[in-house]
PDB file of N, CA and C in Angstrom:
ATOM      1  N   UNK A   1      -1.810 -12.537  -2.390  1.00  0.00           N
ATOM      2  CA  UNK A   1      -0.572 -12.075  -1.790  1.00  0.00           C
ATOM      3  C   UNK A   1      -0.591 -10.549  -1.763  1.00  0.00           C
ATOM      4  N   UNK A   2      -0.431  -9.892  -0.897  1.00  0.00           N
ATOM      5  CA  UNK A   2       0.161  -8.542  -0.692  1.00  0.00           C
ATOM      6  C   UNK A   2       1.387  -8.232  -0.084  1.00  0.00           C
ATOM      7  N   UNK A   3       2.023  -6.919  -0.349  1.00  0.00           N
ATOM      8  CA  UNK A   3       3.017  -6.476  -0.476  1.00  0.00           C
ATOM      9  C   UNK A   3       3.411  -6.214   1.268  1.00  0.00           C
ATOM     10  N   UNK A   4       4.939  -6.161   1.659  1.00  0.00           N
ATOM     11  CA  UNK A   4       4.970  -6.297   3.431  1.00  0.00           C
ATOM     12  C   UNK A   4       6.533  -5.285   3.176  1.00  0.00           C
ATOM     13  N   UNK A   5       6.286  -3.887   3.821  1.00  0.00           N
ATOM     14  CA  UNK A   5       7.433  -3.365   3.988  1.00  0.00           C
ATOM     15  C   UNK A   5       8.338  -3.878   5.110  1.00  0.00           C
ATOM     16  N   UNK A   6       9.648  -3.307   5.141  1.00  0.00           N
ATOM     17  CA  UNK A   6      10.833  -3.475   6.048  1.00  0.00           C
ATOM     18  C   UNK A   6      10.321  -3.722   7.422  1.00  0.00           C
ATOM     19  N   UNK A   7       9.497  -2.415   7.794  1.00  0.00           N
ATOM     20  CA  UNK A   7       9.128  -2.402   8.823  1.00  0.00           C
ATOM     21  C   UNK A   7       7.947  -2.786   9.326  1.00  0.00           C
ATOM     22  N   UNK A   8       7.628  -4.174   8.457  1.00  0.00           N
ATOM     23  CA  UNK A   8       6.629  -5.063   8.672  1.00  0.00           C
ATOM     24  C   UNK A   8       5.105  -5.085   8.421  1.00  0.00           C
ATOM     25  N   UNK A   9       4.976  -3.460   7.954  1.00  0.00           N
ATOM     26  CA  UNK A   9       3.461  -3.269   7.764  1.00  0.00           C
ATOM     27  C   UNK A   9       3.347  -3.781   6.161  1.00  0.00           C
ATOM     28  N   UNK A  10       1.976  -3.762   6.192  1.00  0.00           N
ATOM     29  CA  UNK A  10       1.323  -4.502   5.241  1.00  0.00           C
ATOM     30  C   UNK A  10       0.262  -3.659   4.494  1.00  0.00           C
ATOM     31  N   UNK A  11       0.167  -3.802   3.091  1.00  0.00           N
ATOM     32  CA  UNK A  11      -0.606  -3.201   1.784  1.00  0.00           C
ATOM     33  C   UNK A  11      -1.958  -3.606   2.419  1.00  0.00           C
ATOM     34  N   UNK A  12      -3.045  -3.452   3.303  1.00  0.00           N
ATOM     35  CA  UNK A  12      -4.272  -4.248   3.926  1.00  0.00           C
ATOM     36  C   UNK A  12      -5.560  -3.377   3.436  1.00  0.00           C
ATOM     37  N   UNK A  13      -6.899  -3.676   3.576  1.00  0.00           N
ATOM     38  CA  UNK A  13      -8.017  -2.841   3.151  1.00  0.00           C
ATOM     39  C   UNK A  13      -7.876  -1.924   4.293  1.00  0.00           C
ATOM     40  N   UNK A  14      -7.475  -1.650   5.348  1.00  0.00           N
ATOM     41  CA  UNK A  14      -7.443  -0.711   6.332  1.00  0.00           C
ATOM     42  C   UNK A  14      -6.815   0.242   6.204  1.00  0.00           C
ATOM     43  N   UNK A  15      -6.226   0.563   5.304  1.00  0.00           N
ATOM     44  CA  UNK A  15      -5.370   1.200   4.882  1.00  0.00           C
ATOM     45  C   UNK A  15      -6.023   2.320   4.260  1.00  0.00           C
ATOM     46  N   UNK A  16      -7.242   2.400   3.466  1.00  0.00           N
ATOM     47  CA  UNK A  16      -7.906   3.669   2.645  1.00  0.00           C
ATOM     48  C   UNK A  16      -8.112   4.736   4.151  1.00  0.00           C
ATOM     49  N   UNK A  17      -7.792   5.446   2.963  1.00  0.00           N
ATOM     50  CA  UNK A  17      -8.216   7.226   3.896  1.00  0.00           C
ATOM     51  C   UNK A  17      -9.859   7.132   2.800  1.00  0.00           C
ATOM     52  N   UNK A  18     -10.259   8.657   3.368  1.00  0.00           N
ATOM     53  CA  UNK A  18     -11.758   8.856   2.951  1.00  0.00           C
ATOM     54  C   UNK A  18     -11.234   9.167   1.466  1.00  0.00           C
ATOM     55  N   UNK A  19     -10.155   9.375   1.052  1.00  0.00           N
ATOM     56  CA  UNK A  19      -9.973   9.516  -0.465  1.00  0.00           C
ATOM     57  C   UNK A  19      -9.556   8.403  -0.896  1.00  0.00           C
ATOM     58  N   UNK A  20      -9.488   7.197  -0.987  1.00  0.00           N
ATOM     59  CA  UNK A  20      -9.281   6.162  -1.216  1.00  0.00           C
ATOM     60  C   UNK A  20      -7.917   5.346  -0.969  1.00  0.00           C
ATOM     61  N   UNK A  21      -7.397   4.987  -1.568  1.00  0.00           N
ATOM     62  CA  UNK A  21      -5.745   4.546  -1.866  1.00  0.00           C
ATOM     63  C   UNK A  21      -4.807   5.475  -2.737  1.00  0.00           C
ATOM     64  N   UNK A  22      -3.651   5.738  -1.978  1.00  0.00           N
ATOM     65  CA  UNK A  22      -2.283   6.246  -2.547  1.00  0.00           C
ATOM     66  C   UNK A  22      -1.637   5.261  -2.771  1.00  0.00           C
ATOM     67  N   UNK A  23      -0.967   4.677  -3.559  1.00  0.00           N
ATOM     68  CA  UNK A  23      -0.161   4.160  -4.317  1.00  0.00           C
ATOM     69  C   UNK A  23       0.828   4.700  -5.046  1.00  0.00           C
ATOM     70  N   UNK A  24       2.030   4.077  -5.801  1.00  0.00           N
ATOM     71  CA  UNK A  24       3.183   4.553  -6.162  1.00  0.00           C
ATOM     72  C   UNK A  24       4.528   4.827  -5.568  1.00  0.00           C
ATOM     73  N   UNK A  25       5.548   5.220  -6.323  1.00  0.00           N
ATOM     74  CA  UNK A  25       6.683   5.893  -6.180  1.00  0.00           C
ATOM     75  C   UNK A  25       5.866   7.676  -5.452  1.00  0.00           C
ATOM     76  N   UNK A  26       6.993   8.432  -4.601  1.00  0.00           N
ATOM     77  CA  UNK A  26       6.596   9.738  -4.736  1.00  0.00           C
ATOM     78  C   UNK A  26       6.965  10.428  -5.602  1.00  0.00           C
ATOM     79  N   UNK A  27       6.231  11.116  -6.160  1.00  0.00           N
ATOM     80  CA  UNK A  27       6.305  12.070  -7.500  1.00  0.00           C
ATOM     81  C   UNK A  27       5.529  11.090  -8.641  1.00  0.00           C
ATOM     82  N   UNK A  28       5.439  10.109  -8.400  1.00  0.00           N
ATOM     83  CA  UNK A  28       4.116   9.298  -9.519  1.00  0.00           C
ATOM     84  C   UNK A  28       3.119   8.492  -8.686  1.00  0.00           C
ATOM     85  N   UNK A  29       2.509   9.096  -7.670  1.00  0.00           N
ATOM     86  CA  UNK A  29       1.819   8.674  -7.224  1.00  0.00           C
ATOM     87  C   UNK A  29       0.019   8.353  -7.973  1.00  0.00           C
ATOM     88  N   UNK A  30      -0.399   7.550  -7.654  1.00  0.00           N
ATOM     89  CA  UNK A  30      -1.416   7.609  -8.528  1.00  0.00           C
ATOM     90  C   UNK A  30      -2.768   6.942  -6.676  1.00  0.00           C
ATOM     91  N   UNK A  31      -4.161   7.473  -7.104  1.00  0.00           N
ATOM     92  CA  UNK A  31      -5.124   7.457  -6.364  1.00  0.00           C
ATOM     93  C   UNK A  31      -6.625   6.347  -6.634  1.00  0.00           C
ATOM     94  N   UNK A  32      -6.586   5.581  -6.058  1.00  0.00           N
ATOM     95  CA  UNK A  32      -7.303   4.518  -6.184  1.00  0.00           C
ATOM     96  C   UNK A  32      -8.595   4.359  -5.225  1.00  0.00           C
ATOM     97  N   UNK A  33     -10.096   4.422  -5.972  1.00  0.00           N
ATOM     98  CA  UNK A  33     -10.777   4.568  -4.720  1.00  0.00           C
ATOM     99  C   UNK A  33     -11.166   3.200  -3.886  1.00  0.00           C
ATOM    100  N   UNK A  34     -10.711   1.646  -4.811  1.00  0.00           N
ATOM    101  CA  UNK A  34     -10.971   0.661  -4.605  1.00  0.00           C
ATOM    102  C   UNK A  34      -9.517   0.011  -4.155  1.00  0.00           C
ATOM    103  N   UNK A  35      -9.523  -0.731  -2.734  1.00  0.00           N
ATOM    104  CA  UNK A  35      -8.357  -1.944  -2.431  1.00  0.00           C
ATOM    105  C   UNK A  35      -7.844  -2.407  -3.666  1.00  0.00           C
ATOM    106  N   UNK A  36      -8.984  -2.845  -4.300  1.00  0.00           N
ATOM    107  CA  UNK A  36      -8.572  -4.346  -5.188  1.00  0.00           C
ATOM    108  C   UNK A  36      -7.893  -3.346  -6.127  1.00  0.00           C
ATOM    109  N   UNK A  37      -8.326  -2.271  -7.250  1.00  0.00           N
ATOM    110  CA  UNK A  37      -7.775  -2.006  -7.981  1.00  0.00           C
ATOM    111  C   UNK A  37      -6.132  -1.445  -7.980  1.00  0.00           C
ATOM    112  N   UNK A  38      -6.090  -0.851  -6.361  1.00  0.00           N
ATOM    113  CA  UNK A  38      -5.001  -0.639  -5.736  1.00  0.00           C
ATOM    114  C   UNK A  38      -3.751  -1.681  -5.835  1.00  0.00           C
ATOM    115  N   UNK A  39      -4.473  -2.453  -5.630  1.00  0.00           N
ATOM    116  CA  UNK A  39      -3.489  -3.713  -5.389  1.00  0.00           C
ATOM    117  C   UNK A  39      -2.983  -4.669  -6.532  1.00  0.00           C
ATOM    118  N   UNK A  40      -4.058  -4.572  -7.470  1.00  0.00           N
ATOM    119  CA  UNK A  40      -3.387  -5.031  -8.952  1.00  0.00           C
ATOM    120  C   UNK A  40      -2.935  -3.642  -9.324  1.00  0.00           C
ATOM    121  N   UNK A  41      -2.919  -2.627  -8.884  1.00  0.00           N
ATOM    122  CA  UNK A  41      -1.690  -1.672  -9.680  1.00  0.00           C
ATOM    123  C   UNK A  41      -0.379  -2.075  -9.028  1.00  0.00           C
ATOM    124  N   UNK A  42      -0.392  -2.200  -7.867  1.00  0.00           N
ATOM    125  CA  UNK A  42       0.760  -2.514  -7.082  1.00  0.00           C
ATOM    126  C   UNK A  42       1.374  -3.706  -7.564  1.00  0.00           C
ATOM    127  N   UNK A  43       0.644  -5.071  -7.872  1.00  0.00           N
ATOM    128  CA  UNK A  43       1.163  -5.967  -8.516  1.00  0.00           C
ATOM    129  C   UNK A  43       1.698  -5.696  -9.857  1.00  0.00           C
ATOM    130  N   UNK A  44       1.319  -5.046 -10.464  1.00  0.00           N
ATOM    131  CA  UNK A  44       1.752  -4.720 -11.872  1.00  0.00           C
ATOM    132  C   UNK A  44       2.820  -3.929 -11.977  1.00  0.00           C
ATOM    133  N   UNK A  45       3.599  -3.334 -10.719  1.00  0.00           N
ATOM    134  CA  UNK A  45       4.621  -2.409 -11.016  1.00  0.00           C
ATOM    135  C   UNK A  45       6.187  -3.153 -10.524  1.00  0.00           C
ATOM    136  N   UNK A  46       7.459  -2.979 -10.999  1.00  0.00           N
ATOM    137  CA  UNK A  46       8.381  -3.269 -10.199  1.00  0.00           C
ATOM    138  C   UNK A  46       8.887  -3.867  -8.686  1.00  0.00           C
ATOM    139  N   UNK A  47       8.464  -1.983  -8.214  1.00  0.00           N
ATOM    140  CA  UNK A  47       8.125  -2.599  -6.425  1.00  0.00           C
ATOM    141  C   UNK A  47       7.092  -1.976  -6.528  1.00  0.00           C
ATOM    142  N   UNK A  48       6.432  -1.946  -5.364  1.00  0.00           N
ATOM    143  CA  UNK A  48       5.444  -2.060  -4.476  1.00  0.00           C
ATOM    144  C   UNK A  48       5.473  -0.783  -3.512  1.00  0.00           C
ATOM    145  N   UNK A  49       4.844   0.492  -4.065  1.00  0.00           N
ATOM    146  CA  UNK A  49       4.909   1.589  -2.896  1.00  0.00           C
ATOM    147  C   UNK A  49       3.436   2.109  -2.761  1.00  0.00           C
ATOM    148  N   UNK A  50       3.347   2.441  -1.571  1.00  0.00           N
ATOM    149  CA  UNK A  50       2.018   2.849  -0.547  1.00  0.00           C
ATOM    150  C   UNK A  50       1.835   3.576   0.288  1.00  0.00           C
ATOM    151  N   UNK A  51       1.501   4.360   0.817  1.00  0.00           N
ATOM    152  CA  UNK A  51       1.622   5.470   1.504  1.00  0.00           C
ATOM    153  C   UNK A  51       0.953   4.543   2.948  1.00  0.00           C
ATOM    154  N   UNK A  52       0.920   4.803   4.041  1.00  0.00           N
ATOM    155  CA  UNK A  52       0.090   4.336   5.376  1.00  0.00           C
ATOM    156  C   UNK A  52       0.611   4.921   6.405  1.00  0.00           C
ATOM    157  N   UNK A  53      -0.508   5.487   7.468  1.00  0.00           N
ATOM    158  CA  UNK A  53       0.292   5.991   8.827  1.00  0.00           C
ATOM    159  C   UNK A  53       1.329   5.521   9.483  1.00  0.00           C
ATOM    160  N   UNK A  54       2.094   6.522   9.772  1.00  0.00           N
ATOM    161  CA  UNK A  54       3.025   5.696  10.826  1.00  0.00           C
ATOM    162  C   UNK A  54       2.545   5.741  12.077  1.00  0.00           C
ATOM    163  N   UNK A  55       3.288   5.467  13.269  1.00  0.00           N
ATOM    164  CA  UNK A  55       2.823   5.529  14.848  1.00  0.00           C
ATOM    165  C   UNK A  55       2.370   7.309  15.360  1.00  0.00           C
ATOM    166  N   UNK A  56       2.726   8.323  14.788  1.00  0.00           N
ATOM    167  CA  UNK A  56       2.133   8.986  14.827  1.00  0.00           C
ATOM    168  C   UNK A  56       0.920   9.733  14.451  1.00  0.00           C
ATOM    169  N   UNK A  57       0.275   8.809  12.976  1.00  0.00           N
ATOM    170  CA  UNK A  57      -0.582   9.303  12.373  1.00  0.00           C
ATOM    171  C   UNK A  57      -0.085  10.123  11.159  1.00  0.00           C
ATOM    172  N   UNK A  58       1.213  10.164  10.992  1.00  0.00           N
ATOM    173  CA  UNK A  58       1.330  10.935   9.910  1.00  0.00           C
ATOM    174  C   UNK A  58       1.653  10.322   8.440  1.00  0.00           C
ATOM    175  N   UNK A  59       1.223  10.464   6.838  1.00  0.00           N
ATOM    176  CA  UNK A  59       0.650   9.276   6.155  1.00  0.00           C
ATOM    177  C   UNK A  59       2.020   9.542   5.224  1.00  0.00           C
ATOM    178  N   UNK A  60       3.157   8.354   5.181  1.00  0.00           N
ATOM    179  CA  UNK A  60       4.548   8.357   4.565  1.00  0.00           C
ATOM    180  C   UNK A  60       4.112   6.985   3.377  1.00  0.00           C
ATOM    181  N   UNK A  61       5.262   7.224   2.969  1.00  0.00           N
ATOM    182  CA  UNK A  61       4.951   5.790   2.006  1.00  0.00           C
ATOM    183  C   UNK A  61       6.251   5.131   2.129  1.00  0.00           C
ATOM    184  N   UNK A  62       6.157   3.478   2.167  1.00  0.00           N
ATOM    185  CA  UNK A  62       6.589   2.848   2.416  1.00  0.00           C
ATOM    186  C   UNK A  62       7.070   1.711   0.709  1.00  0.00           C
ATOM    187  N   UNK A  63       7.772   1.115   0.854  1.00  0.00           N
ATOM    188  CA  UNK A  63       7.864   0.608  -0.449  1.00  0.00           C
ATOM    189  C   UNK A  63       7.888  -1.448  -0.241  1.00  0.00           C
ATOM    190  N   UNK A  64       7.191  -1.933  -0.538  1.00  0.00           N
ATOM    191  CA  UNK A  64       7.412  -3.722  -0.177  1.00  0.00           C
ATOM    192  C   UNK A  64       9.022  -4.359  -0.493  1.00  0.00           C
ATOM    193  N   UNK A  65       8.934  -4.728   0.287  1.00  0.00           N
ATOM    194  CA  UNK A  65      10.303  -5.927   0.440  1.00  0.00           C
ATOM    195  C   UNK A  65      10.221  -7.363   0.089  1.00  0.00           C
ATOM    196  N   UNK A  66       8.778  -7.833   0.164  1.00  0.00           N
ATOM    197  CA  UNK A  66       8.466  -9.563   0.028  1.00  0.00           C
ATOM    198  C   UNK A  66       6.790  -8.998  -0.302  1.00  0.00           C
ATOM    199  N   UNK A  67       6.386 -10.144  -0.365  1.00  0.00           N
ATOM    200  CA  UNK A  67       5.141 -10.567  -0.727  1.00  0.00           C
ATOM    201  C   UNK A  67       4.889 -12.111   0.067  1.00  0.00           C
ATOM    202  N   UNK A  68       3.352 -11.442   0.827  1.00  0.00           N
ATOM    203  CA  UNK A  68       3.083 -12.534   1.592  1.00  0.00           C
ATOM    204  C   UNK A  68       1.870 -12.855   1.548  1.00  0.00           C
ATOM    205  N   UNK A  69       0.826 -14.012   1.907  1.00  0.00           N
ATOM    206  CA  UNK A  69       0.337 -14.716   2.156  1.00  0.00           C
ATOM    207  C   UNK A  69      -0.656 -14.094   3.045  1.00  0.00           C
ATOM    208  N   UNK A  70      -1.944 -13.734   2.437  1.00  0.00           N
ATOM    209  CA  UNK A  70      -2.677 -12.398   3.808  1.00  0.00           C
ATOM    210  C   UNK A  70      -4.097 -12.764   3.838  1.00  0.00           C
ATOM    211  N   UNK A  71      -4.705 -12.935   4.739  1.00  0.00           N
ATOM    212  CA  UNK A  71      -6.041 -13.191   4.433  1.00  0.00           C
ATOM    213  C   UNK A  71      -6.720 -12.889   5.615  1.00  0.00           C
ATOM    214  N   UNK A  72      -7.892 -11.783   5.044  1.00  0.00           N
ATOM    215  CA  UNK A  72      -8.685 -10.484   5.973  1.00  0.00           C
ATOM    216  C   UNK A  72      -9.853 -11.773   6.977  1.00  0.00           C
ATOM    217  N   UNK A  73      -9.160 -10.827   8.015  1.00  0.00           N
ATOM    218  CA  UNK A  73     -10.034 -11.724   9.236  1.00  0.00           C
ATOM    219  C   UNK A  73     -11.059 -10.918   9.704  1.00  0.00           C
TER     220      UNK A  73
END
């Protein structure tokens, strides 16, 4: 299961920049160079926050609303 914000995007391996994974709240953000480890931090916290482009390219973080059912095609 991974994490699915408001606005529908999703915690996915497509998601790393060349520095790996951002994860967290802002102001406790923490840097992950692996998905997986990313994602059991994310499971392990309250909610669920992630940074990912928006439609412009510019990299915000988003926080999960549900947890869904995901499997890389």
């Amino acid at each position: 299961m991974v994490p699915q914000a408001r606005d529908g995007s999703v915690f996915v391996p497509s998601l790393g920049s060349r520095n790996g994974y951002t994860v967290g709240p802002k102001g406790d953000e923490r840097k992950f160079a692996g998905y997986d480890d990313a994602l059991a931090f994310l499971r392990s916290q309250p909610a669920a926050y992630w940074r990912r482009p928006n439609a412009q390219g510019n990299w915000g973080i988003v926080v999960g609303v549900r947890w869904i059912d995901w499997v890389e095609e």
